[in-house]
N, C-alpha and C. Protein backbone atom coordinates (compact mmCIF):
# COMPACT_ATOMS: atom_id res chain seq x y z
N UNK A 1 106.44 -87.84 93.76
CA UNK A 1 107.11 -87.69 95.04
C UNK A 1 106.18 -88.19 96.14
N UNK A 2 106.64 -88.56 97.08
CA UNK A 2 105.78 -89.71 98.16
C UNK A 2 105.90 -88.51 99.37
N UNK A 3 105.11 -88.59 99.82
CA UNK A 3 105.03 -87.55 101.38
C UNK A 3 106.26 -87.10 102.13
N UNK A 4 106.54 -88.57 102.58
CA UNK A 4 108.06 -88.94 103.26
C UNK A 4 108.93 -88.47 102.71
N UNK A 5 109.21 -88.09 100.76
CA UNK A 5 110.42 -87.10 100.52
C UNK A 5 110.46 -86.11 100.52
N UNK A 6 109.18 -85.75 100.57
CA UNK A 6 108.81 -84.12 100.70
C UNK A 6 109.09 -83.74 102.06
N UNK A 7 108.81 -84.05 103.07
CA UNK A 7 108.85 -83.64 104.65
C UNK A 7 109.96 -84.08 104.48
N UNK A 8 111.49 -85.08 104.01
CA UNK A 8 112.44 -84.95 104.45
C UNK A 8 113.33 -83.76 103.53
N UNK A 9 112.75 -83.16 102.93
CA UNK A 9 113.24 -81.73 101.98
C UNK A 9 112.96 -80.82 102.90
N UNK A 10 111.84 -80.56 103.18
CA UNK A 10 111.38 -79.31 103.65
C UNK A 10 112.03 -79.39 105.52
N UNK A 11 112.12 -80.56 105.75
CA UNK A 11 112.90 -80.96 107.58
C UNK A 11 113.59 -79.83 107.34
N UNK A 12 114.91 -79.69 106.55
CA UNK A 12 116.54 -78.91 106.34
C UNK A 12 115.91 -77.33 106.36
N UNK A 13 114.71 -76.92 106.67
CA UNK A 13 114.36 -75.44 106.59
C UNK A 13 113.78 -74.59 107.37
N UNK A 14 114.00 -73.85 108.04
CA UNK A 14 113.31 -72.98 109.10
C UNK A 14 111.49 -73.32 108.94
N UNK A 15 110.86 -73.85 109.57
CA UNK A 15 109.81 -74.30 109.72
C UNK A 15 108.78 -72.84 109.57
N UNK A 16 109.16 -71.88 110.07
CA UNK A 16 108.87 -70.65 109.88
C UNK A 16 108.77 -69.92 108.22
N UNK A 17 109.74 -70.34 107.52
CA UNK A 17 109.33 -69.63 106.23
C UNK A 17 108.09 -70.13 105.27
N UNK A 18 107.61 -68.99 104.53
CA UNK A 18 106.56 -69.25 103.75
C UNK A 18 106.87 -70.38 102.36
N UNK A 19 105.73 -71.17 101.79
CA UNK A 19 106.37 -71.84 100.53
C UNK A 19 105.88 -71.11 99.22
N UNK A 20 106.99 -71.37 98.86
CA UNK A 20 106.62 -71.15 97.39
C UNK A 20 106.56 -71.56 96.19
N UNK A 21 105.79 -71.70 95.18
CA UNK A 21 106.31 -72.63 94.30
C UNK A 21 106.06 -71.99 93.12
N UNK A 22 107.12 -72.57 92.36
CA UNK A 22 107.67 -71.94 90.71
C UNK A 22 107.31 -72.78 89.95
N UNK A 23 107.32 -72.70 88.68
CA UNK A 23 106.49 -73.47 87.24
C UNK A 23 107.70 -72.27 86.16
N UNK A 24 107.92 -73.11 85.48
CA UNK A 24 108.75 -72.57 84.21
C UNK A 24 108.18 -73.33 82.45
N UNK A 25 107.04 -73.73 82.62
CA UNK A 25 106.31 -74.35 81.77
C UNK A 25 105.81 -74.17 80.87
N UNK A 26 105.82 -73.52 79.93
CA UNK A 26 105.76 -72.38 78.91
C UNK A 26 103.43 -72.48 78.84
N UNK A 27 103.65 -73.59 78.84
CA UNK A 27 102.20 -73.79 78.66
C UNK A 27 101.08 -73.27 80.07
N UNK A 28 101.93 -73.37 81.12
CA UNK A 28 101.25 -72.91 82.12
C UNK A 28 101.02 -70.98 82.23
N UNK A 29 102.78 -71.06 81.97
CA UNK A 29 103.13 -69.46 82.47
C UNK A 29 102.80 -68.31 81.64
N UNK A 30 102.73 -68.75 79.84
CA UNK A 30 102.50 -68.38 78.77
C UNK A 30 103.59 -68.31 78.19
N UNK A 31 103.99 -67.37 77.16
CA UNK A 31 104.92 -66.98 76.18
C UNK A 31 105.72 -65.96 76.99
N UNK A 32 105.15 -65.22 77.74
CA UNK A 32 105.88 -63.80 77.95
C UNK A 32 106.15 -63.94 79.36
N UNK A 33 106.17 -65.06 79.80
CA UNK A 33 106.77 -65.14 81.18
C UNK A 33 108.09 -65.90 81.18
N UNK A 34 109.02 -65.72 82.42
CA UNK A 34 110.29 -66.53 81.83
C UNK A 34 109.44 -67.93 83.42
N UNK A 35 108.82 -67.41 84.61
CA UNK A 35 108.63 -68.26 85.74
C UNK A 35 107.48 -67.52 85.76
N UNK A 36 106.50 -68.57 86.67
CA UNK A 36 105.23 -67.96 87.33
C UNK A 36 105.61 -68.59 88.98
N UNK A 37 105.30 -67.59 89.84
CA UNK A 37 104.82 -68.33 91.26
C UNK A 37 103.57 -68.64 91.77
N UNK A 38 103.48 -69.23 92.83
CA UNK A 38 102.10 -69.96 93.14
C UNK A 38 102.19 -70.20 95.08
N UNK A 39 101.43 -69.76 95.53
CA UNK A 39 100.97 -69.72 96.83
C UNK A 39 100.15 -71.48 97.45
N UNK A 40 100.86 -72.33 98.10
CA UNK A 40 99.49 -73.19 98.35
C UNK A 40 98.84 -72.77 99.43
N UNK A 41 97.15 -73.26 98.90
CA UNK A 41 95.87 -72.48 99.33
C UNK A 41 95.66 -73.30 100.50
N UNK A 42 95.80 -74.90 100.21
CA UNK A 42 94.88 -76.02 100.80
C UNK A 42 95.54 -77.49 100.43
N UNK A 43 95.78 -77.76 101.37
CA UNK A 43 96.18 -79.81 101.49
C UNK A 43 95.45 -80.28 101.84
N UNK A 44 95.18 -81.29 100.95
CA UNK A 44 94.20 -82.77 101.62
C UNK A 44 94.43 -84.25 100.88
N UNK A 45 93.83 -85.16 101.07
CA UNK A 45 93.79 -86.12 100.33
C UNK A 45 93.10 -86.47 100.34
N UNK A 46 93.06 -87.08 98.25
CA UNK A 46 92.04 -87.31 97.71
C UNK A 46 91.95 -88.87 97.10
N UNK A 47 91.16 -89.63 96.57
CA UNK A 47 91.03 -90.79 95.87
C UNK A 47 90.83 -90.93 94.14
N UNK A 48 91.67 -91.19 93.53
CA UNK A 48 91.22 -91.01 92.43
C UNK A 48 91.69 -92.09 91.41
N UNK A 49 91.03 -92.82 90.88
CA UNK A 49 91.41 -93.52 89.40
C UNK A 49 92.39 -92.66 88.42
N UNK A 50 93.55 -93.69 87.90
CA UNK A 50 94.15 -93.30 87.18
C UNK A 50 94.49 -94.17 85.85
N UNK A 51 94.65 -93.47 85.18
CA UNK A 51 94.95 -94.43 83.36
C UNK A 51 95.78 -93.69 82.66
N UNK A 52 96.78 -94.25 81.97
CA UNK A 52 97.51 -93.87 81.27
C UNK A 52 96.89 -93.80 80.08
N UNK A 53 97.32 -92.16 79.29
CA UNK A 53 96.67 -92.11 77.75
C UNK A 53 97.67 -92.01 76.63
N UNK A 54 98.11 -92.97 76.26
CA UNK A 54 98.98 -93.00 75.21
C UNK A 54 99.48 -91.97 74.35
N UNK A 55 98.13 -92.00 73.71
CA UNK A 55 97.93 -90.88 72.31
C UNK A 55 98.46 -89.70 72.68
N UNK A 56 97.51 -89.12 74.16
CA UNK A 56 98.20 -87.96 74.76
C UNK A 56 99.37 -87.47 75.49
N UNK A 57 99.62 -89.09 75.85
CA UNK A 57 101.38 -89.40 76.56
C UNK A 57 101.20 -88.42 78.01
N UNK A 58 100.11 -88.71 78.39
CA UNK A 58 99.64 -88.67 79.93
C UNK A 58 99.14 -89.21 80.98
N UNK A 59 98.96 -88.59 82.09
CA UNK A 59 98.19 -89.68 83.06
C UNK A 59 96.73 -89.29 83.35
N UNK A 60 95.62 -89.76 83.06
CA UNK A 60 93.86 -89.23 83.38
C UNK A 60 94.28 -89.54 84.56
N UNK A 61 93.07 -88.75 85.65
CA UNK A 61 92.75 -89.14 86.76
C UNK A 61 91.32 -88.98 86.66
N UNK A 62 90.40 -89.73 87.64
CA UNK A 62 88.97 -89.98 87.73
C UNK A 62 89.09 -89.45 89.20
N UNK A 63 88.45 -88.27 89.41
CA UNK A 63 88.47 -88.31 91.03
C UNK A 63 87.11 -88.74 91.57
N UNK A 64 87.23 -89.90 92.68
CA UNK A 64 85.59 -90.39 93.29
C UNK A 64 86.31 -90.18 94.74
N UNK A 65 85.02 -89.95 95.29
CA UNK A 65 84.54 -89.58 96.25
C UNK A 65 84.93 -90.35 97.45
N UNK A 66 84.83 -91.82 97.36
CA UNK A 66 85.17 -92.89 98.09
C UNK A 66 86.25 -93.74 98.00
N UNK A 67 86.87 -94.58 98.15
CA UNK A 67 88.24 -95.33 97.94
C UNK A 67 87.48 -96.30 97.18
N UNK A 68 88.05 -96.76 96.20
CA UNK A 68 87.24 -97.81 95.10
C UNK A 68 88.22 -99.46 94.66
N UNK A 69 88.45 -100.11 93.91
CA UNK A 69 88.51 -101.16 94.29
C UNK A 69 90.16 -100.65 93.18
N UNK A 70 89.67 -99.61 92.37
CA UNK A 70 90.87 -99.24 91.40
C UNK A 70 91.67 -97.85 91.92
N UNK A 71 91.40 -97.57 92.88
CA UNK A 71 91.69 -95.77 93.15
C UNK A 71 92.77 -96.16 93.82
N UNK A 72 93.62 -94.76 93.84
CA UNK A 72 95.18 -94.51 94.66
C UNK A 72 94.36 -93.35 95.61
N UNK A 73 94.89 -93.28 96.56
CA UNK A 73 95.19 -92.19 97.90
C UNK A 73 96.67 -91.23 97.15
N UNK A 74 96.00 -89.63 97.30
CA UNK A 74 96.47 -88.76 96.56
C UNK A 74 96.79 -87.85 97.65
N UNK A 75 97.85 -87.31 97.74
CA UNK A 75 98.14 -86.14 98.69
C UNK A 75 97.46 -84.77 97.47
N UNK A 76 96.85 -84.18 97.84
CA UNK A 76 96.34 -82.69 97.01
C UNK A 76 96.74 -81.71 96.91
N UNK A 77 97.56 -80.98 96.93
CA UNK A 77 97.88 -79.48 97.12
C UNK A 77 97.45 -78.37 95.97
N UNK A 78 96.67 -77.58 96.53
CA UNK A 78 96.27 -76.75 95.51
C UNK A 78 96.76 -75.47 95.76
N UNK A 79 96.87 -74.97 94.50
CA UNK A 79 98.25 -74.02 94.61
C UNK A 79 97.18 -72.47 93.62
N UNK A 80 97.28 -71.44 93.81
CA UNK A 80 96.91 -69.99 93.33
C UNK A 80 97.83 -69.18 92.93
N UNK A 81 97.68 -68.44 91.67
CA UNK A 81 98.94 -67.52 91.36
C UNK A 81 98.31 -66.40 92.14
N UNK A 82 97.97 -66.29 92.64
CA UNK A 82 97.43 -64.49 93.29
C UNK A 82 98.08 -64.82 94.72
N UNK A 83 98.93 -64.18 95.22
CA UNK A 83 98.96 -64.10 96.60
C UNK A 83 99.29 -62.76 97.20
């Protein structure tokens, strides 16, 4: 999701309410959860190399420090189950 569709989701909502976010992922939430929620802590953006891994049928990321000649510009949101 690109910035621009996110801020035109969240436009349609009282600017005032808190966010929240849900995961139904069995691997995240465990076995004995049906949802977990999650509080975000902190936004920023970050730079990071990315590669596709076959075998694992995922995406690596390399996070550096600086913008590099291979890196994407990453919106960050880091998210906590404790709130």
């Amino acid at each position: 999701m690109k910035v621009k569709d996110l801020i035109e989701k969240l436009e349609k909502f009282d600017p005032e309410l808190e966010v929240l976010i849900a995961n139904e992922d069995d691997e995240i939430i465990g076995l004995n959860n049906m949802v977990r929620f999650f509080d975000v802590s902190h936004v920023s953006s970050v730079h990071a190399e990315t590669r596709r891994n076959d075998v694992e049928r995922n995406v690596e990321f390399t996070f550096v420090g600086m913008p590099t000649k291979h890196s994407r510009e990453f919106i960050f949101i880091d998210v906590v189950s404790q709130f």
